[in-house]
PDB file of N, CA and C in Angstrom:
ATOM      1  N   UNK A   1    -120.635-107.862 133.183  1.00  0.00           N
ATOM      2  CA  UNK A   1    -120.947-109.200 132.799  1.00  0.00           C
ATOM      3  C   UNK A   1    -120.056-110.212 133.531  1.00  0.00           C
ATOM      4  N   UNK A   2    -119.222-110.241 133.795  1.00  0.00           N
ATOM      5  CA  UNK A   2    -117.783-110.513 134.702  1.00  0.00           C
ATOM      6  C   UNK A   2    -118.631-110.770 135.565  1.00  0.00           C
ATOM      7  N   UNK A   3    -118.729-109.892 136.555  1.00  0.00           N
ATOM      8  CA  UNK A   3    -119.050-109.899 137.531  1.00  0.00           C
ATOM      9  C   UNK A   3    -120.281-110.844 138.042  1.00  0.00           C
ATOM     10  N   UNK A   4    -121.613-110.957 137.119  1.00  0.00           N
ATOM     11  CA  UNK A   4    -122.500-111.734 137.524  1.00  0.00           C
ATOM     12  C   UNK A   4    -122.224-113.118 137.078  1.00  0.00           C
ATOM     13  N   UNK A   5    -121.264-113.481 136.245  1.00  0.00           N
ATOM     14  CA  UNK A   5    -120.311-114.730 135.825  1.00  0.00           C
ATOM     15  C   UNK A   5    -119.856-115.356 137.370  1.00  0.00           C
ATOM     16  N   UNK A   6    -119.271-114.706 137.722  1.00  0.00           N
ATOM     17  CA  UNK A   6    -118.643-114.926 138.863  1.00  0.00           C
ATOM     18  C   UNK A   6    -119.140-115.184 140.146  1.00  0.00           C
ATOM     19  N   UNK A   7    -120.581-114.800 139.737  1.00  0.00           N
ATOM     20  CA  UNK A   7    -121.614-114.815 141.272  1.00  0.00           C
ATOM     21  C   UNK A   7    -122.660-115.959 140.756  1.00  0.00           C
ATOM     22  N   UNK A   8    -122.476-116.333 139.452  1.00  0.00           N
ATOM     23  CA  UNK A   8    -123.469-117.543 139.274  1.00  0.00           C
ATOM     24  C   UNK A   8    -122.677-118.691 139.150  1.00  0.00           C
ATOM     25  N   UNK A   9    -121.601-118.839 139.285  1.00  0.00           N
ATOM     26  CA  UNK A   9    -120.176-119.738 139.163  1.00  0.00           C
ATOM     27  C   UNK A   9    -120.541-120.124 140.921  1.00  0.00           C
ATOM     28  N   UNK A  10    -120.361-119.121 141.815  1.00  0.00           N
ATOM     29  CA  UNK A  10    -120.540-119.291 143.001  1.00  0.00           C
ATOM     30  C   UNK A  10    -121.922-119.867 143.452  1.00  0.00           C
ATOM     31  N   UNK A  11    -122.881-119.391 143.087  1.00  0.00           N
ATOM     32  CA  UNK A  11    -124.043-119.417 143.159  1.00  0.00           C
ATOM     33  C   UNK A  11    -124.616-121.351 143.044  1.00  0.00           C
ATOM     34  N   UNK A  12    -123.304-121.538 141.955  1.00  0.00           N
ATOM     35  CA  UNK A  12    -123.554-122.676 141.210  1.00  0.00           C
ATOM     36  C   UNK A  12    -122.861-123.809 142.550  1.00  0.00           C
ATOM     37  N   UNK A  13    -121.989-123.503 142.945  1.00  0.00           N
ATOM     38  CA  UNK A  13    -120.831-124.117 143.750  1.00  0.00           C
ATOM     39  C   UNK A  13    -121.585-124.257 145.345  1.00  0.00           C
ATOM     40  N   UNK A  14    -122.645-123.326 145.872  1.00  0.00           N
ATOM     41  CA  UNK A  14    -123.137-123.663 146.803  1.00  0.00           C
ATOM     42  C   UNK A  14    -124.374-124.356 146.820  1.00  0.00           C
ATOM     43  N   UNK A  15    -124.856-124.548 145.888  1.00  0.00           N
ATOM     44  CA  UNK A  15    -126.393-125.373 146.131  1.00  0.00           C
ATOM     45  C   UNK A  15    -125.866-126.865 145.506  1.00  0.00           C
ATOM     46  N   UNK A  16    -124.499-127.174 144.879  1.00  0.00           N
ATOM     47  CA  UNK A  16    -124.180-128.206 144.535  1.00  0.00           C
ATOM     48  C   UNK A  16    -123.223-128.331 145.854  1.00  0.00           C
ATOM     49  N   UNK A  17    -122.721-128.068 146.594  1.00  0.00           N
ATOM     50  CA  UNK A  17    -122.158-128.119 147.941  1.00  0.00           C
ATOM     51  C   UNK A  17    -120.724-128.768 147.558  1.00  0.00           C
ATOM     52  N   UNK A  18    -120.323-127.792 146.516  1.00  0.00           N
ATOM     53  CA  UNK A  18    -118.995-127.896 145.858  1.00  0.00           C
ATOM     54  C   UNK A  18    -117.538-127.046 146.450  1.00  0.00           C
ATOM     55  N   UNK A  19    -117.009-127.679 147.485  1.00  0.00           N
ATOM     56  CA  UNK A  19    -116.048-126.741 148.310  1.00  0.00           C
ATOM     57  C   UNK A  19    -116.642-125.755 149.576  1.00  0.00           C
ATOM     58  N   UNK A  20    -115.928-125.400 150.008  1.00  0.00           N
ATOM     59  CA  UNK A  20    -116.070-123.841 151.284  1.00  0.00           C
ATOM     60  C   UNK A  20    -116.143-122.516 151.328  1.00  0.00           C
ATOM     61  N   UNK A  21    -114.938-122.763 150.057  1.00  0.00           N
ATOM     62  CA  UNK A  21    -114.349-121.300 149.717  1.00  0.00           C
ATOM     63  C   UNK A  21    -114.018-121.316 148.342  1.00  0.00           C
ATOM     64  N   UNK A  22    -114.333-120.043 147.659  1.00  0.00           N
ATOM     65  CA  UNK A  22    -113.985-119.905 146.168  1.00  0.00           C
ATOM     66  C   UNK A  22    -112.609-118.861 146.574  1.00  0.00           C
ATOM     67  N   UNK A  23    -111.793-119.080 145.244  1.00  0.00           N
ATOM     68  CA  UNK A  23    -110.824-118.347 145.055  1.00  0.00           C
ATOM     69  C   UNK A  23    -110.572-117.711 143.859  1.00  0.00           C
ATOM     70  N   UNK A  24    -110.081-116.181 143.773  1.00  0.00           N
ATOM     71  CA  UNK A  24    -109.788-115.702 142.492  1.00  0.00           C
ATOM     72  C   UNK A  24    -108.491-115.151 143.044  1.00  0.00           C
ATOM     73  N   UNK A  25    -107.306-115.747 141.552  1.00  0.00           N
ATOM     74  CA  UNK A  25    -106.223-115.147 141.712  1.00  0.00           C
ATOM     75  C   UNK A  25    -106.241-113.849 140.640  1.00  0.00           C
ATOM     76  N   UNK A  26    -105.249-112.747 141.184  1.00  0.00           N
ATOM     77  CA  UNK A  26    -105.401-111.807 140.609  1.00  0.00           C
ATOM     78  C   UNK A  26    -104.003-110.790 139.874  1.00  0.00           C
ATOM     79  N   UNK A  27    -103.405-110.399 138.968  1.00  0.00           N
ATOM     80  CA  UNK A  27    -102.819-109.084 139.311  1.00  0.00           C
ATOM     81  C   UNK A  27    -103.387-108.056 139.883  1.00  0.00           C
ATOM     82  N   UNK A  28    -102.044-107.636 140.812  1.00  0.00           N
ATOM     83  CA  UNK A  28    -103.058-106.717 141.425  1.00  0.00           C
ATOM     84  C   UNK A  28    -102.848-105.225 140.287  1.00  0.00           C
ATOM     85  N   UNK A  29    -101.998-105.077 139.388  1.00  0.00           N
ATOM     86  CA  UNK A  29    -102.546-104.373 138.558  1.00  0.00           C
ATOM     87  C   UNK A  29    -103.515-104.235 137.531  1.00  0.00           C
ATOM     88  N   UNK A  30    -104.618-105.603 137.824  1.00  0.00           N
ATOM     89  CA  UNK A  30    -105.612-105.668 136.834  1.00  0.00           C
ATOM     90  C   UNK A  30    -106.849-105.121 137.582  1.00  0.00           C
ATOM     91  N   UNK A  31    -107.083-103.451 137.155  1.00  0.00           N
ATOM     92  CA  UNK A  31    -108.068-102.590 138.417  1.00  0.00           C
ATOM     93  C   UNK A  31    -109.296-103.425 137.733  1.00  0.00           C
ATOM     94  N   UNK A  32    -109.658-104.220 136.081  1.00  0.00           N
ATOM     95  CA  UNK A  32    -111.183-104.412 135.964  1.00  0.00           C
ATOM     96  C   UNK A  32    -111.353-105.667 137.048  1.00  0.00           C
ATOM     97  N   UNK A  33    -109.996-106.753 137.401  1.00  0.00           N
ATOM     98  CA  UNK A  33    -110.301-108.281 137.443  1.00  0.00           C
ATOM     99  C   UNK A  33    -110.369-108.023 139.139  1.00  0.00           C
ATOM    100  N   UNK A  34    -109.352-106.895 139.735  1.00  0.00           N
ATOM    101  CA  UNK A  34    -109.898-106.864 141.629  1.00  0.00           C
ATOM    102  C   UNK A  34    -111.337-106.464 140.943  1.00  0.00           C
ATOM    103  N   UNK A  35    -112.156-105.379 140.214  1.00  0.00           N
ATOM    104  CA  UNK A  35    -113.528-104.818 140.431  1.00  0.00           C
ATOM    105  C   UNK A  35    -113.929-105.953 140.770  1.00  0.00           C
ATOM    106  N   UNK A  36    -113.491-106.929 139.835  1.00  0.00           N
ATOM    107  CA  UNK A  36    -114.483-108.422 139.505  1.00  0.00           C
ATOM    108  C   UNK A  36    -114.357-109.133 140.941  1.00  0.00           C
ATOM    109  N   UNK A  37    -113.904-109.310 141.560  1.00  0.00           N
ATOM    110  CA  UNK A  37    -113.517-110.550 142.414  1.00  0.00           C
ATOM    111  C   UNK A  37    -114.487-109.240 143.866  1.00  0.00           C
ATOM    112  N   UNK A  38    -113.548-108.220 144.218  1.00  0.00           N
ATOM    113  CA  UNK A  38    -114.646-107.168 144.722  1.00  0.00           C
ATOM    114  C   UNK A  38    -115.935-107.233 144.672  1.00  0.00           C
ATOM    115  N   UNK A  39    -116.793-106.760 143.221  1.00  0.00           N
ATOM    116  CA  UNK A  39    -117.940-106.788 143.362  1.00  0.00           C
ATOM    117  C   UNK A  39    -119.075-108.105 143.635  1.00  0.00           C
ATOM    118  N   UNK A  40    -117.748-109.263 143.460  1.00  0.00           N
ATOM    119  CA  UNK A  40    -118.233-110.316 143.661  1.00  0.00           C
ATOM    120  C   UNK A  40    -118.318-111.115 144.909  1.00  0.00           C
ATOM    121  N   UNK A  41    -118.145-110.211 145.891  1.00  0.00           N
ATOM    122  CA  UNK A  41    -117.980-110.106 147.406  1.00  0.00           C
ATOM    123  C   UNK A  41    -116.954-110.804 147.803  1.00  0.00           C
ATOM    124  N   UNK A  42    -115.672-111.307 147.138  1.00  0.00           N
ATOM    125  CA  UNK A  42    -114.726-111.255 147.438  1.00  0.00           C
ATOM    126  C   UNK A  42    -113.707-110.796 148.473  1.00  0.00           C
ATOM    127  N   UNK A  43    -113.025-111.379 149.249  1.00  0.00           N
ATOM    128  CA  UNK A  43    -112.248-110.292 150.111  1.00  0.00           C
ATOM    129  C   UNK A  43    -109.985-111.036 150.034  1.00  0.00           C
ATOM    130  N   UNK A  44    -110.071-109.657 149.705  1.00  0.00           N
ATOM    131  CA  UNK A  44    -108.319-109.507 149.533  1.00  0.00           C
ATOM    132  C   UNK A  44    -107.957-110.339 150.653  1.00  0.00           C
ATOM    133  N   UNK A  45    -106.850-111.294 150.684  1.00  0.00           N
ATOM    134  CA  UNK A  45    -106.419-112.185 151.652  1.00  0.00           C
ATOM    135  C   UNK A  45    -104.805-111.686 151.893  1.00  0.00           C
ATOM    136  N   UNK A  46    -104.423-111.835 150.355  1.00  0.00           N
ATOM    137  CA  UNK A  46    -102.631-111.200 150.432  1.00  0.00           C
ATOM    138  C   UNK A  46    -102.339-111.506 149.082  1.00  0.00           C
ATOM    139  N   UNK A  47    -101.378-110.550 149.008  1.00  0.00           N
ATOM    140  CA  UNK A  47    -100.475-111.162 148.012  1.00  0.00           C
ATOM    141  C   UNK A  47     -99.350-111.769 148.274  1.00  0.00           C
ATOM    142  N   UNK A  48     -99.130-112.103 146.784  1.00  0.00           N
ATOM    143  CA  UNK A  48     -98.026-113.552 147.043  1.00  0.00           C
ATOM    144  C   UNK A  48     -97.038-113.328 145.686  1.00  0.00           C
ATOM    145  N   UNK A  49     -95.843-114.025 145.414  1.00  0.00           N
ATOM    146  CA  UNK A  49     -94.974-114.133 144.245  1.00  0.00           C
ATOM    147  C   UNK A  49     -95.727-116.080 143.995  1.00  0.00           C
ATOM    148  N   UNK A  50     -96.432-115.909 142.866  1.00  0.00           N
ATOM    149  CA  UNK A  50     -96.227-117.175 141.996  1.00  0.00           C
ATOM    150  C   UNK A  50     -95.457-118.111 141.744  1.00  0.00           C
ATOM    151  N   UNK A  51     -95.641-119.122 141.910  1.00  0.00           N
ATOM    152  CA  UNK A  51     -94.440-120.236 141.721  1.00  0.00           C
ATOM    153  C   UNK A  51     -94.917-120.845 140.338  1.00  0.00           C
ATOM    154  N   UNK A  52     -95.518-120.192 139.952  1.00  0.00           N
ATOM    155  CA  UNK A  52     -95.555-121.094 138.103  1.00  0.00           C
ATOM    156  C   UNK A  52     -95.870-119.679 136.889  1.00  0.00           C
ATOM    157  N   UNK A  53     -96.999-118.736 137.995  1.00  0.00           N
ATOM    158  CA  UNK A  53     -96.863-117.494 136.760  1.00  0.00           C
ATOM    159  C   UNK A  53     -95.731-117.035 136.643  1.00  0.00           C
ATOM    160  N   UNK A  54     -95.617-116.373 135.135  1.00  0.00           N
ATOM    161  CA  UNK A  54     -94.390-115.536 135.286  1.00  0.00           C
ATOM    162  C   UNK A  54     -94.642-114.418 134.006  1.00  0.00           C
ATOM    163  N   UNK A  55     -93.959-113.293 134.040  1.00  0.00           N
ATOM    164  CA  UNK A  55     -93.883-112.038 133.291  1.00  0.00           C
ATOM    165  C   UNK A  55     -93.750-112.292 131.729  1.00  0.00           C
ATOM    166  N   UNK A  56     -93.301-111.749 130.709  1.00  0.00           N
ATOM    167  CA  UNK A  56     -92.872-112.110 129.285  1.00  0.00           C
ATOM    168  C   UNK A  56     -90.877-112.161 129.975  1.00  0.00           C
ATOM    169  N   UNK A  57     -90.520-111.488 130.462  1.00  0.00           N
ATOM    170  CA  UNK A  57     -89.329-111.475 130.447  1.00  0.00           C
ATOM    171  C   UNK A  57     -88.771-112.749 131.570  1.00  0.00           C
ATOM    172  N   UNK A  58     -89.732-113.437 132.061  1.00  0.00           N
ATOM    173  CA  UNK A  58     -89.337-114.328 132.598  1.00  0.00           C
ATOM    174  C   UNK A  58     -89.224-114.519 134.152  1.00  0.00           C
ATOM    175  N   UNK A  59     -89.384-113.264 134.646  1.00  0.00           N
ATOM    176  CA  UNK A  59     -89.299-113.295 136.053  1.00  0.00           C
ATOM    177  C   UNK A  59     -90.927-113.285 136.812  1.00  0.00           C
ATOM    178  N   UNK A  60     -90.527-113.692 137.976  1.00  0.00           N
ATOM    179  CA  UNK A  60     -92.178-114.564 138.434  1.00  0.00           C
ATOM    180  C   UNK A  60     -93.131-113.177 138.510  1.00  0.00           C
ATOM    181  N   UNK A  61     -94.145-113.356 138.626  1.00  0.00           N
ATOM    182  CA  UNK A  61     -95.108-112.510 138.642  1.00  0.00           C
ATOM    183  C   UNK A  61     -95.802-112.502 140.409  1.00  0.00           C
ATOM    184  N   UNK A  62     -96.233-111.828 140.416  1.00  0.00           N
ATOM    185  CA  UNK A  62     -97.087-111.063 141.818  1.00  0.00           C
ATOM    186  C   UNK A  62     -98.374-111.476 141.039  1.00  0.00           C
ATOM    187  N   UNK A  63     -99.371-112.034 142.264  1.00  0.00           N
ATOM    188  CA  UNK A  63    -100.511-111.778 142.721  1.00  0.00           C
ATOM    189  C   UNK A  63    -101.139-111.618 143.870  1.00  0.00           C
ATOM    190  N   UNK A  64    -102.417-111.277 143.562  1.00  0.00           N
ATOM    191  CA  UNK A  64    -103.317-111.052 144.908  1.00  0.00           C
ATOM    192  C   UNK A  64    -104.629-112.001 144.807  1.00  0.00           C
ATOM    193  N   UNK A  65    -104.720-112.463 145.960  1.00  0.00           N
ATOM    194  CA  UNK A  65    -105.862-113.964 146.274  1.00  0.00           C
ATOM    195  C   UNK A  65    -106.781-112.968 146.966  1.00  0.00           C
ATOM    196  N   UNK A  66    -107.644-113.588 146.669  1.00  0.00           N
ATOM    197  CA  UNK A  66    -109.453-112.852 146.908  1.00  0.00           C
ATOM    198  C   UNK A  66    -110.008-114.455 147.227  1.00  0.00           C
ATOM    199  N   UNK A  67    -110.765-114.665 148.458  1.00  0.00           N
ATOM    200  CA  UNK A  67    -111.228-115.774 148.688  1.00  0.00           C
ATOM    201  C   UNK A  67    -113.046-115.243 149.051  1.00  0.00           C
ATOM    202  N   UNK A  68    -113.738-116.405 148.712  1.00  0.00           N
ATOM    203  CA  UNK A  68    -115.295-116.014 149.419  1.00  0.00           C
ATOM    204  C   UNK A  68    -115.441-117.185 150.174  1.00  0.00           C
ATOM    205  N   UNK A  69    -116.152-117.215 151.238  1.00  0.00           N
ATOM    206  CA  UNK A  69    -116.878-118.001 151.883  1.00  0.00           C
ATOM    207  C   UNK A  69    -118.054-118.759 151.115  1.00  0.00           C
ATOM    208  N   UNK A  70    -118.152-119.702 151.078  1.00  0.00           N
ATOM    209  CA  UNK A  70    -119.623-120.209 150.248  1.00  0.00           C
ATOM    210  C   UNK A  70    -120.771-120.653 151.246  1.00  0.00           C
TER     211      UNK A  70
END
C-alpha cells in the first residue's frame, strides 16, 4: 500500500508539473521504507549523517536519499 502511495504522490507531482525530482529520505536500516522508495523506482544516491535527525540517545542519525526523476 506504501508503495502505490508513493507512485500516486509522484504521479500527482508530474501532471501538476510540481518540481524535477522527488526525494525519499531513509534509514537505511528500514528494509520495508528502502522496499518503498525501491519499488517506487527510486534510485539510492548516498548516504549522509543528518543535521537535524537524531537517535533517542542523542547522537545524529544516518540516512540514505533515494531520488526519482519526474
Amino acid at each position: 500500500m506504501a508503495t502505490a502511495a508513493v507512485r500516486l504522490v509522484c504521479e500527482h507531482l508530474r501532471a501538476e508539473r510540481i518540481g524535477a525530482r522527488a526525494a525519499i529520505r531513509v534509514s537505511p536500516d528500514n528494509a520495508a521504507s528502502v522496499g518503498v522508495a525501491l519499488g517506487s523506482g527510486f534510485v539510492h544516491v548516498r548516504d549522509f549523517v543528518s543535521g537535524t535527525d537524531r537517535h533517542p540517545d542523542g547522537t545524529a542519525a544516518t540516512l540514505s536519499l533515494y531520488l526519482l526523476d519526474l
